[in-house]
N, C-alpha and C. Protein backbone atom coordinates (compact mmCIF):
# COMPACT_ATOMS: atom_id res chain seq x y z
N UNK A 1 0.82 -1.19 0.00
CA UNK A 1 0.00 0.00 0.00
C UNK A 1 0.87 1.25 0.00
N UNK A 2 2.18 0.98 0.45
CA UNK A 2 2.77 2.47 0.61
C UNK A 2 3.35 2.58 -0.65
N UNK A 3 3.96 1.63 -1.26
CA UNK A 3 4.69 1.62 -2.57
C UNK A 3 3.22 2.58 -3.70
N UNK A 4 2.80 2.29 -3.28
CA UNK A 4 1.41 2.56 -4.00
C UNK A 4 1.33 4.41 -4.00
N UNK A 5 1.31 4.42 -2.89
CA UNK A 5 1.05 5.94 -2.22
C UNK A 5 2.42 6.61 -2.70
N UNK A 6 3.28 6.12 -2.44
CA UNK A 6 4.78 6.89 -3.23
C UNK A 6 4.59 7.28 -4.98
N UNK A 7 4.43 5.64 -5.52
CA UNK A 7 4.52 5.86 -6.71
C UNK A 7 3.39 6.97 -7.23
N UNK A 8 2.27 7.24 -6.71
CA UNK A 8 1.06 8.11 -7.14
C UNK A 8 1.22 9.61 -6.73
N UNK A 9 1.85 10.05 -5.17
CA UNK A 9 2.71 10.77 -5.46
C UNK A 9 4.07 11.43 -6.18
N UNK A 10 4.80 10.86 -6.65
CA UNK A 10 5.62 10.77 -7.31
C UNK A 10 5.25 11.34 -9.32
N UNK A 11 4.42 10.61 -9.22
CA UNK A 11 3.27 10.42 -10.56
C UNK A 11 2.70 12.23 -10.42
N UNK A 12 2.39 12.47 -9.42
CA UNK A 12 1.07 13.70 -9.44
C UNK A 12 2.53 15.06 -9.47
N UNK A 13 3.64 14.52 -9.04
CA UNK A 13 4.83 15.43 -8.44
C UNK A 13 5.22 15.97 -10.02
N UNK A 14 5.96 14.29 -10.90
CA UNK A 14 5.96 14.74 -11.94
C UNK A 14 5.19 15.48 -13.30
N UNK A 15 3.58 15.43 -13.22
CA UNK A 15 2.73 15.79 -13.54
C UNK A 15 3.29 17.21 -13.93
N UNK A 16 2.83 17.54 -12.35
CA UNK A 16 2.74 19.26 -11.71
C UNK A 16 3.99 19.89 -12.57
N UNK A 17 5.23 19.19 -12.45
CA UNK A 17 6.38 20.43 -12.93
C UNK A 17 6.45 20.57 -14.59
N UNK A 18 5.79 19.09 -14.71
CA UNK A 18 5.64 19.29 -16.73
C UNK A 18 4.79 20.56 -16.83
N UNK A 19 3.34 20.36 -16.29
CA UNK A 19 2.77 20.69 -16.32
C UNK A 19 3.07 22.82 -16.16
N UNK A 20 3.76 22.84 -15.04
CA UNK A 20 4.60 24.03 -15.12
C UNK A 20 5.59 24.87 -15.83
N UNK A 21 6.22 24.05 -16.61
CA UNK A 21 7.15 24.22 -16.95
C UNK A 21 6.60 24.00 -18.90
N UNK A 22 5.47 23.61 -18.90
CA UNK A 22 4.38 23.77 -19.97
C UNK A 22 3.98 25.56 -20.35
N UNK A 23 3.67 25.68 -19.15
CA UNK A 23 2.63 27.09 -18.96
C UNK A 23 3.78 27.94 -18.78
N UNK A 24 5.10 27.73 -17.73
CA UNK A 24 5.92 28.61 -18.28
C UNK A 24 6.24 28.87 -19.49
N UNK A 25 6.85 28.37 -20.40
CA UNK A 25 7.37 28.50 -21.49
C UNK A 25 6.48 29.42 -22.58
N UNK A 26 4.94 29.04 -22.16
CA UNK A 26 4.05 29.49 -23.03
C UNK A 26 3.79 30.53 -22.70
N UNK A 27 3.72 31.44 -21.63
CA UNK A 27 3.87 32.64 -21.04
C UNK A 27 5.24 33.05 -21.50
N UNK A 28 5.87 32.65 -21.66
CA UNK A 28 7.29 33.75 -21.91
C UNK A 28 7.67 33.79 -22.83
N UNK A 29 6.79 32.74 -24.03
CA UNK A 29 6.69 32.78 -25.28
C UNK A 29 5.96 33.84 -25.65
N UNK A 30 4.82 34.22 -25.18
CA UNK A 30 4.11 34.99 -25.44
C UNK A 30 4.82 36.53 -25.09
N UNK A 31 5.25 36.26 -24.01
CA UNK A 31 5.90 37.98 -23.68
C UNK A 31 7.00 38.40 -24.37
N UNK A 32 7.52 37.19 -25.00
CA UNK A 32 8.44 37.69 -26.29
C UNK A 32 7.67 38.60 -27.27
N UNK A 33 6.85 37.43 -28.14
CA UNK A 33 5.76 38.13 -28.82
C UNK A 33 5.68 39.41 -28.62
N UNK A 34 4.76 40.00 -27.62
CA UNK A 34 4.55 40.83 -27.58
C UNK A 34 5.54 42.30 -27.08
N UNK A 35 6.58 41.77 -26.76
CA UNK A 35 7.79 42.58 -26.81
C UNK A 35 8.08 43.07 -28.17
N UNK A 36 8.28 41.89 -28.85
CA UNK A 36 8.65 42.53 -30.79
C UNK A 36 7.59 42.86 -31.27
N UNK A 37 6.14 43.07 -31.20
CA UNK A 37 5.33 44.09 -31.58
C UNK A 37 5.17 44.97 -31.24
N UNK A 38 5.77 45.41 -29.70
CA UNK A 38 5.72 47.01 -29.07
C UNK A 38 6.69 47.75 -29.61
N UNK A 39 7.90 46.78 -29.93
CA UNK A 39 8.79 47.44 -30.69
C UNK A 39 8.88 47.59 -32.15
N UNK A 40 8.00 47.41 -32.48
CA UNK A 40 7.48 47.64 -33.91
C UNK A 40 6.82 48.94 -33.97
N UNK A 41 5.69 48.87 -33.18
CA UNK A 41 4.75 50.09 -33.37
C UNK A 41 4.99 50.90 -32.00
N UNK A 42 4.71 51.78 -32.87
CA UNK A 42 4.54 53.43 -31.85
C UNK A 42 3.65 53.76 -31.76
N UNK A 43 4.23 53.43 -29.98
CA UNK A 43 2.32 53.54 -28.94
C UNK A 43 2.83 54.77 -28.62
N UNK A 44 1.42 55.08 -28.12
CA UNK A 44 1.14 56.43 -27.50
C UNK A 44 1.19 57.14 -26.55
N UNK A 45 2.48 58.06 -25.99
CA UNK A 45 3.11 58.25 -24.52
C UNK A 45 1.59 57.79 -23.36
N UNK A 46 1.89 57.44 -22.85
CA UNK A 46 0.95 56.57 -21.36
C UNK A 46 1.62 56.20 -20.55
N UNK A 47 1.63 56.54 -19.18
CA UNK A 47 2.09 55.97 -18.04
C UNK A 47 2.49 54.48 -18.09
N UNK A 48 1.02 54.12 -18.28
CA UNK A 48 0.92 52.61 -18.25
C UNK A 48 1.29 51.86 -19.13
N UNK A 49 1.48 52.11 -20.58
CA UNK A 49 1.57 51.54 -21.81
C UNK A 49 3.33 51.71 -21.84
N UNK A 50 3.64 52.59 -21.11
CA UNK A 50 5.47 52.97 -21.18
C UNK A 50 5.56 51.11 -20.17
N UNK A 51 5.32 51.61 -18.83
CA UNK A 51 5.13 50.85 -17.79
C UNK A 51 5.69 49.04 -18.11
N UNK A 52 4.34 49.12 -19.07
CA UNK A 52 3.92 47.42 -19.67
C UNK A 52 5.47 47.02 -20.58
N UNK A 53 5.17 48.26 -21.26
CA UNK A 53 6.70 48.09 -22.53
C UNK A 53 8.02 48.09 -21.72
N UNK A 54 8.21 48.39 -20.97
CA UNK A 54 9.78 48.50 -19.79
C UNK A 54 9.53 47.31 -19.29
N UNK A 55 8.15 46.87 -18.67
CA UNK A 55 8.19 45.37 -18.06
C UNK A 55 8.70 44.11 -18.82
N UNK A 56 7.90 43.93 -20.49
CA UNK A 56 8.14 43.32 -21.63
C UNK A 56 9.69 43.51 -21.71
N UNK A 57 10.73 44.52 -21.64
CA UNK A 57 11.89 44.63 -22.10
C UNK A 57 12.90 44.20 -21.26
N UNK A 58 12.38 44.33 -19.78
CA UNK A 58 13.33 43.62 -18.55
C UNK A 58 13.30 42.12 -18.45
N UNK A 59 12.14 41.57 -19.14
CA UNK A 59 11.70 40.65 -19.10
C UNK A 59 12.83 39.64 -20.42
N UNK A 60 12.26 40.29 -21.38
CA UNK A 60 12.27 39.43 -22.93
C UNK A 60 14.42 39.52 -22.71
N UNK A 61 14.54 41.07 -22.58
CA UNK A 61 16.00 41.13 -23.75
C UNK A 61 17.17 40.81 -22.86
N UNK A 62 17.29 40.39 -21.82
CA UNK A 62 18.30 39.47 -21.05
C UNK A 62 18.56 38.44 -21.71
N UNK A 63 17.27 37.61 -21.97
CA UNK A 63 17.27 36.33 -22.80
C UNK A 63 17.41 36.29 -24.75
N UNK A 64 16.88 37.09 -24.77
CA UNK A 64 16.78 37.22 -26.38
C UNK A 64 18.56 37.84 -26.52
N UNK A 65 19.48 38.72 -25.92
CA UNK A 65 20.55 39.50 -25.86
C UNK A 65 21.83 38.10 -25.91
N UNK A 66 21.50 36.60 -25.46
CA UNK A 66 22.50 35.41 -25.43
C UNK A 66 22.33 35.25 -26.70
N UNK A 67 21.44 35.00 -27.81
CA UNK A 67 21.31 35.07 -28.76
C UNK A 67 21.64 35.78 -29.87
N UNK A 68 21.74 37.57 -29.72
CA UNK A 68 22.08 38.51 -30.48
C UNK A 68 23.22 38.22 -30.55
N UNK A 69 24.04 37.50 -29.35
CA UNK A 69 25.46 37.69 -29.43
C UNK A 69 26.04 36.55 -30.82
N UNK A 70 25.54 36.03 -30.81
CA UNK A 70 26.20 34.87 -32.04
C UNK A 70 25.12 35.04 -33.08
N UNK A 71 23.82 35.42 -33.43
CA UNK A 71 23.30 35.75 -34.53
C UNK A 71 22.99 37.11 -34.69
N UNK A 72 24.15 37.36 -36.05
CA UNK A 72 23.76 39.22 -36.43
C UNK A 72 22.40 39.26 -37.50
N UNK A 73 22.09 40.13 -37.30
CA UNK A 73 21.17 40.49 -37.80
C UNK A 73 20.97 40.91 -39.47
N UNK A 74 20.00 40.38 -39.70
CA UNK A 74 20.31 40.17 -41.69
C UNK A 74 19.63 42.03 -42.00
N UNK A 75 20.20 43.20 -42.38
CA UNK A 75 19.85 44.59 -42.48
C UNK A 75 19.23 44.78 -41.43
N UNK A 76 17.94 45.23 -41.25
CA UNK A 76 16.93 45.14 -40.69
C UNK A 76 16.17 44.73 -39.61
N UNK A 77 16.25 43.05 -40.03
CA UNK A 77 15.50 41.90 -39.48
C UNK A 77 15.91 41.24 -38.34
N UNK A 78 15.65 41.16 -37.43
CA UNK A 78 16.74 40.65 -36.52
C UNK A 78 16.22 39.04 -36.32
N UNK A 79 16.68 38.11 -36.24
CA UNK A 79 16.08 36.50 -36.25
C UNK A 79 16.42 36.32 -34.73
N UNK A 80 17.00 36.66 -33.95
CA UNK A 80 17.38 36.14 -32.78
C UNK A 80 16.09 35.66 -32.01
N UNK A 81 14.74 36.81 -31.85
CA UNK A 81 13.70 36.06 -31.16
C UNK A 81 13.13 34.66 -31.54
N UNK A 82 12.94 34.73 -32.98
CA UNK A 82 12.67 33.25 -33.73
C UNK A 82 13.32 32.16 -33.39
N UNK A 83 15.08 32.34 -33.28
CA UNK A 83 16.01 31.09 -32.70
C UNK A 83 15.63 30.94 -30.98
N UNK A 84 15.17 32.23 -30.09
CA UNK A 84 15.12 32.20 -28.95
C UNK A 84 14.13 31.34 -28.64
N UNK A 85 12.89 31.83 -29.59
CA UNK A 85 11.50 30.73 -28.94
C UNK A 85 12.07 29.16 -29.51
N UNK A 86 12.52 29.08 -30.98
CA UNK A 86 12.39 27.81 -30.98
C UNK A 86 13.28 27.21 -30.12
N UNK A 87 14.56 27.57 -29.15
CA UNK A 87 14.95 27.35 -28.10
C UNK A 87 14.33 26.46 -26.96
N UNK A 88 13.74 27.67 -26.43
CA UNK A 88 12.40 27.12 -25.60
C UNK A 88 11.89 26.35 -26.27
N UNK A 89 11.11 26.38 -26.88
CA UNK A 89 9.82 24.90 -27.40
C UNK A 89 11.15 23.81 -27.31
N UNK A 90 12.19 23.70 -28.03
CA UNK A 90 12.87 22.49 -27.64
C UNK A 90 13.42 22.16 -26.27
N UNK A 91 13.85 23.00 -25.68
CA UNK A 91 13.81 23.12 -24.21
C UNK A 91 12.76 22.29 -23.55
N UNK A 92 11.68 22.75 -23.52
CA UNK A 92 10.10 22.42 -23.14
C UNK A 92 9.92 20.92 -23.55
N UNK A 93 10.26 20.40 -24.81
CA UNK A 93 9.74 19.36 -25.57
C UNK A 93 10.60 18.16 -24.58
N UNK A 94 12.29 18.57 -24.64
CA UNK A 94 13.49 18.03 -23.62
C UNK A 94 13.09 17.28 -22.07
N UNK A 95 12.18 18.65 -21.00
CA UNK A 95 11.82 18.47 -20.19
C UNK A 95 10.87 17.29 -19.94
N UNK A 96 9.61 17.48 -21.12
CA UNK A 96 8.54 16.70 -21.13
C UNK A 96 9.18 15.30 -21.03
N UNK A 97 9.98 14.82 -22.05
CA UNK A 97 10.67 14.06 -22.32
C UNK A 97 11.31 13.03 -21.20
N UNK A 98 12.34 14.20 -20.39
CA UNK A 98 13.11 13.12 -19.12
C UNK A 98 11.60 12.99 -18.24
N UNK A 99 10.93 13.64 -17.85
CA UNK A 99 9.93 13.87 -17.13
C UNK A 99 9.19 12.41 -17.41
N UNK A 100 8.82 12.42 -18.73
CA UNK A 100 7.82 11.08 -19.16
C UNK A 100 9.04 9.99 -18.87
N UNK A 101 10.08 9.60 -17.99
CA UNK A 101 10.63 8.34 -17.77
C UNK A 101 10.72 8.49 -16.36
N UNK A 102 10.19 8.83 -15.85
CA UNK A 102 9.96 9.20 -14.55
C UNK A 102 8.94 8.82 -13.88
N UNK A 103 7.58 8.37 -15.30
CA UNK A 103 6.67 7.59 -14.88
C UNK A 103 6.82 6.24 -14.50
């Protein structure tokens, strides 16, 4: 009975951090996103809209900036966020991965 109770904890333990580490990724995927569209368009001086865009930038360009360093930018275009997310998603895919032998 206890082997029982371990393994089902164990089971619900590994669940939870896939499961986390799911929703992270997809959240900070997203705040990328929306980092390279604020920096696209010109919003309209606002407290709050400055606020959101400084949050997005403390956030995103620490991480996206490991990347700039070894991919330059083609004129214009910069690819580094594109290599950054698909990063993550393989990252994410990695986790799922050791995680599912754990069952």
């Amino acid at each position: 009975m206890g082997d029982f109770a371990n393994s089902s904890l164990l089971f619900d333990a590994v669940s939870q951090v896939d499961r986390f580490v799911t929703v992270f990724i997809g959240v900070y995927t997203l705040m990328i996103f929306a980092y390279i569209l604020t920096s696209w368009i010109r919003l309209p001086y606002s407290p709050w809209l400055n606020r959101i865009q400084r949050f997005l930038y403390d956030v995103s360009e620490p991480y996206l900036r490991l990347f700039r360093r070894f991919i330059p930018p083609l004129g214009s275009i910069d690819l580094s966020p594109v290599v950054a997310v698909i990063v993550l998603q393989i990252f994410q895919r990695l986790v799922s991965a050791v995680l599912d032998t754990l069952h």
